[in-house]
Protein backbone atom coordinates (compact mmCIF):
# COMPACT_ATOMS: atom_id res chain seq x y z
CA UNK A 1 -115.63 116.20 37.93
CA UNK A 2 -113.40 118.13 40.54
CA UNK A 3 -110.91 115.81 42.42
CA UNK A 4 -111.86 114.96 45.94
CA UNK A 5 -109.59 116.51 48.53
CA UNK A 6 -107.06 114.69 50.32
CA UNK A 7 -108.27 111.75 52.30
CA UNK A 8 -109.87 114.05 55.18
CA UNK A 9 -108.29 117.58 54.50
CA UNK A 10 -111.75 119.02 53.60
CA UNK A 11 -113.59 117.52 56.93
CA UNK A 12 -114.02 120.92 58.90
CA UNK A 13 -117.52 119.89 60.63
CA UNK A 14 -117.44 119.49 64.51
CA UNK A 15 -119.35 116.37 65.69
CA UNK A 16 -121.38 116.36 68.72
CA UNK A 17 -120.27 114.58 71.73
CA UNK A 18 -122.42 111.59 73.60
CA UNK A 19 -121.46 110.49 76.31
CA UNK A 20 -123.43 107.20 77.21
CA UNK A 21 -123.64 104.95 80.27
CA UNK A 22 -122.62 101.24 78.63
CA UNK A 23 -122.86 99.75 82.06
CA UNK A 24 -122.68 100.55 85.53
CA UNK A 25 -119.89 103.47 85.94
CA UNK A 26 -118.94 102.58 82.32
CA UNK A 27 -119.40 105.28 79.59
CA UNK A 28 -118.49 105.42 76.40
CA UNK A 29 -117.49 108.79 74.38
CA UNK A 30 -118.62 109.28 71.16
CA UNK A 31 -118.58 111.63 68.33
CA UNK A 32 -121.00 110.42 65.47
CA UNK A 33 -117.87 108.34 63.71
CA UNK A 34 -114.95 110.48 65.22
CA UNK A 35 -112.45 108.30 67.31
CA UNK A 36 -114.14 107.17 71.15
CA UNK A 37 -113.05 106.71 74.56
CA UNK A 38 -113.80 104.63 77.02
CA UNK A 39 -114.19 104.72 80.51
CA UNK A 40 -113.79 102.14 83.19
CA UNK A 41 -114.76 103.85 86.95
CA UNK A 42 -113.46 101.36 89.78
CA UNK A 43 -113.91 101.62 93.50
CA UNK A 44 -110.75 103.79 93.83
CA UNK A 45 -109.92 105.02 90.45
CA UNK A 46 -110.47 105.27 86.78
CA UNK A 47 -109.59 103.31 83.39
CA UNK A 48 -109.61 104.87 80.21
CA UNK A 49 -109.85 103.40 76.66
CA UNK A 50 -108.11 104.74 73.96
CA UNK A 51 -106.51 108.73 74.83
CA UNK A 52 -107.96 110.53 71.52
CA UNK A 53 -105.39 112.28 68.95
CA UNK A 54 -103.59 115.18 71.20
CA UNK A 55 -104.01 116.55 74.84
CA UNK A 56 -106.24 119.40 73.93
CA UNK A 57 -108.90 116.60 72.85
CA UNK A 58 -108.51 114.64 75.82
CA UNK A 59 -109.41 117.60 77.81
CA UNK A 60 -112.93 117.45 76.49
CA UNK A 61 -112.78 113.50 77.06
CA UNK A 62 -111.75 114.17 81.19
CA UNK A 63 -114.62 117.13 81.54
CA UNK A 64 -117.07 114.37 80.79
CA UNK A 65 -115.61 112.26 83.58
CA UNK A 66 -115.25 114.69 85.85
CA UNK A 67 -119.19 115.19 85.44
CA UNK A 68 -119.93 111.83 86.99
CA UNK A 69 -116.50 111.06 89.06
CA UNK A 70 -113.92 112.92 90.97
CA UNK A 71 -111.56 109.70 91.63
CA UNK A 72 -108.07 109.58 90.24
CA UNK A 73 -107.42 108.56 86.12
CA UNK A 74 -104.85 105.60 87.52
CA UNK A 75 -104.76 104.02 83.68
CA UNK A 76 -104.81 104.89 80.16
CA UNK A 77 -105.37 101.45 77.81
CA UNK A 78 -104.15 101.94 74.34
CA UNK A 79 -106.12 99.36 72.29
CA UNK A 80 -103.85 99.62 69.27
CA UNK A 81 -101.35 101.81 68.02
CA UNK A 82 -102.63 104.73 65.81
CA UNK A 83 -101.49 108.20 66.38
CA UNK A 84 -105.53 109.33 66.31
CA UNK A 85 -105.99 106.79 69.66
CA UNK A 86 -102.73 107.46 71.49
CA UNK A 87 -101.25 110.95 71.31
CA UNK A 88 -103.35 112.22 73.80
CA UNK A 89 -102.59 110.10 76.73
CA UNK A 90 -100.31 113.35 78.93
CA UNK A 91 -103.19 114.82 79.80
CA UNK A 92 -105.14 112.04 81.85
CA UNK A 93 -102.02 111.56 84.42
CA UNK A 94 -101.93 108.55 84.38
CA UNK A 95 -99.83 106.42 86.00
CA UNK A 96 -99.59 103.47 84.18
CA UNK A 97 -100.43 103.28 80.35
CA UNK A 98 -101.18 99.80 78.96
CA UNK A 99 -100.65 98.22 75.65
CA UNK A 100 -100.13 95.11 74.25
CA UNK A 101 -96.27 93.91 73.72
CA UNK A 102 -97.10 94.23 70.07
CA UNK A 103 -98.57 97.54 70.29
CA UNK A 104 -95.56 98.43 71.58
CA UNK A 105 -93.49 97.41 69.10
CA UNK A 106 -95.19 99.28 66.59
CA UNK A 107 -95.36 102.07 67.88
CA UNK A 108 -91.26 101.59 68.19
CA UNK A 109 -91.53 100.59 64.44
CA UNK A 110 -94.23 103.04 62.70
CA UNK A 111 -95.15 105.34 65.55
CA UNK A 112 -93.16 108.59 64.01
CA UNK A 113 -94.51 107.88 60.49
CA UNK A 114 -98.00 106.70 61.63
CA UNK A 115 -98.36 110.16 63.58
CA UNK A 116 -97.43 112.29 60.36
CA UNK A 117 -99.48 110.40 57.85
CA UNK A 118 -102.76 110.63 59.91
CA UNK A 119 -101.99 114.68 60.95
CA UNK A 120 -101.64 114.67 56.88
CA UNK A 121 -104.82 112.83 56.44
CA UNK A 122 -107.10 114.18 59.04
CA UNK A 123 -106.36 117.65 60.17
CA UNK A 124 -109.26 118.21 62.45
CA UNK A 125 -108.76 115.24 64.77
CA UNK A 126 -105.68 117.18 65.88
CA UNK A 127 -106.90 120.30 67.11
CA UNK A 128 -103.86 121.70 69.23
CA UNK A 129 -101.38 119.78 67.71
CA UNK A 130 -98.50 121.66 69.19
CA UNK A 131 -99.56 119.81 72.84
CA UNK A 132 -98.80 116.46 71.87
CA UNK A 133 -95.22 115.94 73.56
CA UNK A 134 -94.05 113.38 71.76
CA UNK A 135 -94.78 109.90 70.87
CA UNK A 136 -96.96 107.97 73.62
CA UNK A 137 -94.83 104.90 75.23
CA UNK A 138 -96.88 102.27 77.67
CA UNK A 139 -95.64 101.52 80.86
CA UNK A 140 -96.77 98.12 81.16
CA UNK A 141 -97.54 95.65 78.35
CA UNK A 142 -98.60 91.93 78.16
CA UNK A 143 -99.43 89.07 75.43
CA UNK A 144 -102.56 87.23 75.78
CA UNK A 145 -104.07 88.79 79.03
CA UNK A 146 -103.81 91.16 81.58
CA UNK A 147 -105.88 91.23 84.39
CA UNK A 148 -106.36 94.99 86.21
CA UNK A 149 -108.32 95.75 89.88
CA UNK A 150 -109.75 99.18 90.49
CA UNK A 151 -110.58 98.12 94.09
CA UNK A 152 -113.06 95.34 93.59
CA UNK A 153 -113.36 95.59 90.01
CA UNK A 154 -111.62 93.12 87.62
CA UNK A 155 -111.05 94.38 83.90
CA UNK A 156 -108.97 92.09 81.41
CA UNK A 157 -107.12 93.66 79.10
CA UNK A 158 -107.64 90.30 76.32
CA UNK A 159 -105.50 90.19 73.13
CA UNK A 160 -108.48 87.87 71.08
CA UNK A 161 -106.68 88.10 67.95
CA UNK A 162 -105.26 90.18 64.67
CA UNK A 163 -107.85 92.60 63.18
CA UNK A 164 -107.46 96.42 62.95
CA UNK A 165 -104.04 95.66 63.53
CA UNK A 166 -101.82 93.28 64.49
CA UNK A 167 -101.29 94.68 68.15
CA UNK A 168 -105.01 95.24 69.07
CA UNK A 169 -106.97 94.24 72.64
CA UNK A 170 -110.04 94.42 73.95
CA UNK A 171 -111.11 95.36 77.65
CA UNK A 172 -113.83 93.22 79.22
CA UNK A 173 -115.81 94.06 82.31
CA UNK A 174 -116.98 90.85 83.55
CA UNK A 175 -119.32 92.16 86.49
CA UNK A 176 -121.53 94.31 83.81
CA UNK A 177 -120.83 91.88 80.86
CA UNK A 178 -119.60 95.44 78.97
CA UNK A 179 -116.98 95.21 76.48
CA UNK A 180 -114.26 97.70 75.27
CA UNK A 181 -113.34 96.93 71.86
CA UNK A 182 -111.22 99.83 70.05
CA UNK A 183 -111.27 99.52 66.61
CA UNK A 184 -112.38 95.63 66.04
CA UNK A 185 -115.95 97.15 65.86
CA UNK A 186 -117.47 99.88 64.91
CA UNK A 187 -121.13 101.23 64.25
CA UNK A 188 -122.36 103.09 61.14
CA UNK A 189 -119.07 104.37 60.37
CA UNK A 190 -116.27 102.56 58.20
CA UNK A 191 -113.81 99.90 59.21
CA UNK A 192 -110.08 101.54 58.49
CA UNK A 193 -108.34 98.53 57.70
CA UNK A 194 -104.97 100.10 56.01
CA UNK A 195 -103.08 98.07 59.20
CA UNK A 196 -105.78 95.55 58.77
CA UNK A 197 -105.08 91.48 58.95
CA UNK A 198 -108.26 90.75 56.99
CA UNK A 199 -108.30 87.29 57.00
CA UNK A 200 -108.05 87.32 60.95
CA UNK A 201 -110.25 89.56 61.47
CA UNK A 202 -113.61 87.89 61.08
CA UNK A 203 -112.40 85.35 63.82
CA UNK A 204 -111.69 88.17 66.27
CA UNK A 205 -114.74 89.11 65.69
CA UNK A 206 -116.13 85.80 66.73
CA UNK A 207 -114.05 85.63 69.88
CA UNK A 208 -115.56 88.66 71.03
CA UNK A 209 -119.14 87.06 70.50
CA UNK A 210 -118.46 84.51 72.86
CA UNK A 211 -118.31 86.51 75.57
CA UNK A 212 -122.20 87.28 75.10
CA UNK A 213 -121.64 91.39 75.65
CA UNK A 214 -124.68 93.01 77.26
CA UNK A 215 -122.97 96.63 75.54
CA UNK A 216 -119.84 97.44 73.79
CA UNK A 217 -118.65 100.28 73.14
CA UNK A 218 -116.94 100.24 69.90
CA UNK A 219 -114.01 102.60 68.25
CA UNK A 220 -116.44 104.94 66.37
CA UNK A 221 -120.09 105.05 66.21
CA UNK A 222 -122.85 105.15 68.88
CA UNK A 223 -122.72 103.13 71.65
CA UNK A 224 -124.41 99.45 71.23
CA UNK A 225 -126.27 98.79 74.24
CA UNK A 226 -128.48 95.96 74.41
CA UNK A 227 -127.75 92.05 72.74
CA UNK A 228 -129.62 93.16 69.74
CA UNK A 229 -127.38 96.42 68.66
CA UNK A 230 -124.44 93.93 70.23
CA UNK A 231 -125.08 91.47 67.11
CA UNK A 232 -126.00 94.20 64.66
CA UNK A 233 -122.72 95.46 65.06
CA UNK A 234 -120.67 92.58 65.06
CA UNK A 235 -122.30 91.99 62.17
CA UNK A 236 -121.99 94.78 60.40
CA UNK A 237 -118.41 94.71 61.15
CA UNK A 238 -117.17 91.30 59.80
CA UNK A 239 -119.93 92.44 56.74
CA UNK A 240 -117.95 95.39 55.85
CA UNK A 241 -114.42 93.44 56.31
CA UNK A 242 -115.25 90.64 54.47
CA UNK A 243 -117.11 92.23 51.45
CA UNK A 244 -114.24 94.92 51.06
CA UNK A 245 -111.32 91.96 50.84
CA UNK A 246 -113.30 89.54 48.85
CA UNK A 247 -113.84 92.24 46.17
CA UNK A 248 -109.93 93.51 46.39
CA UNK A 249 -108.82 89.21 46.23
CA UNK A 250 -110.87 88.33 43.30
CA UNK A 251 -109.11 91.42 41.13
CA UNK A 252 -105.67 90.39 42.47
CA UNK A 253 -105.86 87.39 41.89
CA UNK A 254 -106.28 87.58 38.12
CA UNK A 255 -103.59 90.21 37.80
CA UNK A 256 -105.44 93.16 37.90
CA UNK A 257 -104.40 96.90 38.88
CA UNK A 258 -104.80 98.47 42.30
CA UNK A 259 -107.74 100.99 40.44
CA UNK A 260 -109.24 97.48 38.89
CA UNK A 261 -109.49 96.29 42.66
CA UNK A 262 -110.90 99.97 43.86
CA UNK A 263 -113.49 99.49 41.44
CA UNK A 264 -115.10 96.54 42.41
CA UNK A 265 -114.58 97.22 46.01
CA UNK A 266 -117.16 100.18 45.03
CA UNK A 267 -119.28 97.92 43.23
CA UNK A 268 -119.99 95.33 45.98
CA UNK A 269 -119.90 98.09 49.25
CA UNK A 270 -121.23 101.60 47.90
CA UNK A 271 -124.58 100.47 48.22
CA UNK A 272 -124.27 99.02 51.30
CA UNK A 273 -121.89 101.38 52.90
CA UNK A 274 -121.12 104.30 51.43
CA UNK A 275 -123.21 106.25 54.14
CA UNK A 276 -121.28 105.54 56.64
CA UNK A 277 -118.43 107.59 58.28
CA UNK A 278 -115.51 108.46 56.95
CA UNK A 279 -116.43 105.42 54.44
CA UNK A 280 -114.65 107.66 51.65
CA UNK A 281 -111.64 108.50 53.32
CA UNK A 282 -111.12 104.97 53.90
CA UNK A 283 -111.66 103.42 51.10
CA UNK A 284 -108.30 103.74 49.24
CA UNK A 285 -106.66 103.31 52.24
CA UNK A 286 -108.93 99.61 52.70
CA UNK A 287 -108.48 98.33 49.29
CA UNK A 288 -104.31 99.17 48.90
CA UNK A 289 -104.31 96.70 52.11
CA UNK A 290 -106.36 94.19 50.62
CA UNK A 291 -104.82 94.21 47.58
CA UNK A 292 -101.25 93.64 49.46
CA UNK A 293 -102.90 90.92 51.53
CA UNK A 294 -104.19 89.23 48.57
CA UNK A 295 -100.54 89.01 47.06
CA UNK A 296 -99.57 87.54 50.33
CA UNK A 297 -97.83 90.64 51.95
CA UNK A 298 -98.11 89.11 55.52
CA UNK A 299 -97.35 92.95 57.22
CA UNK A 300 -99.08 95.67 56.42
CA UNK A 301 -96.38 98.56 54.73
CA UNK A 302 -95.56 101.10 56.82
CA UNK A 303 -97.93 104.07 55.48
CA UNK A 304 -95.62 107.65 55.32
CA UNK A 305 -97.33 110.70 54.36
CA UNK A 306 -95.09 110.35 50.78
CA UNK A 307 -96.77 106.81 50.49
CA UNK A 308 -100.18 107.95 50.69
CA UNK A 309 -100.81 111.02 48.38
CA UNK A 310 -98.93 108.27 45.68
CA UNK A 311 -101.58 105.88 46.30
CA UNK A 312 -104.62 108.62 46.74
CA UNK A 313 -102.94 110.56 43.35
CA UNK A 314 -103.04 106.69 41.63
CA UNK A 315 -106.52 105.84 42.69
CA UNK A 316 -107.85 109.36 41.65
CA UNK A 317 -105.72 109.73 38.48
């Protein structure tokens, strides 16, 4: 059996593009399991959600708006910290980028590393790499809520708890009922919890199902538009977090290796899903987490591209 290539090294195929009305003036991009955007369109001006990986692929994201808006991009919201979200952001022209205090801070703690590892892991997501101009720094952060007007309409920016990372908000639209929710959800394609707080996560998860959504559009996957694909994707979500830890905990705990703990994550989420996105190129990623959260490392490990062709070459070997 030939050894699989590096995390997402051998991913060459170009995904096609939605771009789907969540709301009134609210869209979401999408890209069958490649990273989405969101868009916000106020009275005087526009809100975006999440930048995509380098300038060149936000270009694509702002000929979408500019199909159904000509008024100014006044905010870029980073819902977490990942280089694949938030080395884009130049190109809207913004004026203010947003964040979360503790986005910040990792980005001031991991941001240099974080951008090499996932260029090392996922090649295509960078297309132009050489525009990026540096590392992306908000303008404006808060902790707990934010509260933004485009003219009349009121978006919170709501920190609702540890998941994907530690850093991560959501942006609700309380006049549609549409929720923003980066990475805390996604649809059909894998959770990448190697910054993940697993044991919070389900609860975020919860907190976001209070606010009844009409739509949310999640960090990969289609669109969910309607209460039904709402709770099919929550659900789905905490499914895949939950089976992927408990699997991972039960080997740690009884002293087993990091491959002992990769094998029965496959056992109990293959069959359920292993058809999803990038589901492979998470998966070593999802259970080296785990496993450190299971031994009670609080923080996730800073992941260097050194750090994870060991782990892929141990997992593999």
């Amino acid at each position: 059996m030939s050894t699989p290539s590096f995390a997402s090294t051998g991913d060459l195929t170009e995904k096609k593009v939605s771009f789907t009305e969540v709301g009134p003036n609210l869209y979401a991009y999408t890209a069958e399991g490649d990273p989405n955007t969101g868009v916000i369109i106020g009275d005087d001006s526009v809100m975006i959600i999440d930048a995509q990986a380098t300038p060149a692929m936000a270009q694509r994201v702002i000929e979408k708006i500019r199909s159904v808006t000509d008024k100014p991009i006044k905010y870029v919201v980073l819902s977490h910290y990942h280089a694949v979200r938030v080395l884009g952001a130049s190109a809207y022209g913004a004026s203010e980028i947003v964040a979360s205090e503790k986005c910040r801070g990792m980005i001031q703690e991991r941001g240099n590393e974080d951008w090499a590892s996932e260029l090392g892991r996922f090649p295509r997501l960078f297309q132009a790499a050489e525009s990026v101009p540096g590392l992306t720094w908000p303008t404006m952060t808060f902790n707990g809520k934010m509260t933004v007007y485009l003219g009349k309409r009121r978006v919170e920016l709501l920190q609702l708890g540890r998941a994907h990372t530690a850093g991560d908000i959501v942006a609700w639209v309380p006049d549609a009922g549409v929720m923003f929710t980066g990475d805390i959800v996604e649809y059909h394609s894998a959770c990448y919890c190697g910054d993940a707080h697993y044991n919070d996560w389900p609860a975020t998860l919860d907190a976001i199902a209070r606010y009844n959504p009409k739509s949310i559009a999640p960090g990969r996957g289609d669109a969910l538009v309607g209460a039904e694909m709402v709770q099919a994707g929550l659900d789905a979500t905490k499914d895949f977090v939950t089976s992927t830890y408990n699997a991972v905990a039960e080997v740690a705990a009884r002293g087993g290796s990091l491959k002992d703990a990769m094998t029965a994550c496959r056992a109990a989420c293959d069959h359920k899903f292993g058809n999803y996105a990038i589901y492979e190129h998470c998966l070593p990623f999802n259970v080296a987490r785990a496993y450190d959260e299971a031994l009670g490392i609080e923080n996730p490990r800073i992941w260097t591209a050194e750090r994870d062709r060991d782990m892929w070459a141990a997992l593999q070997g």
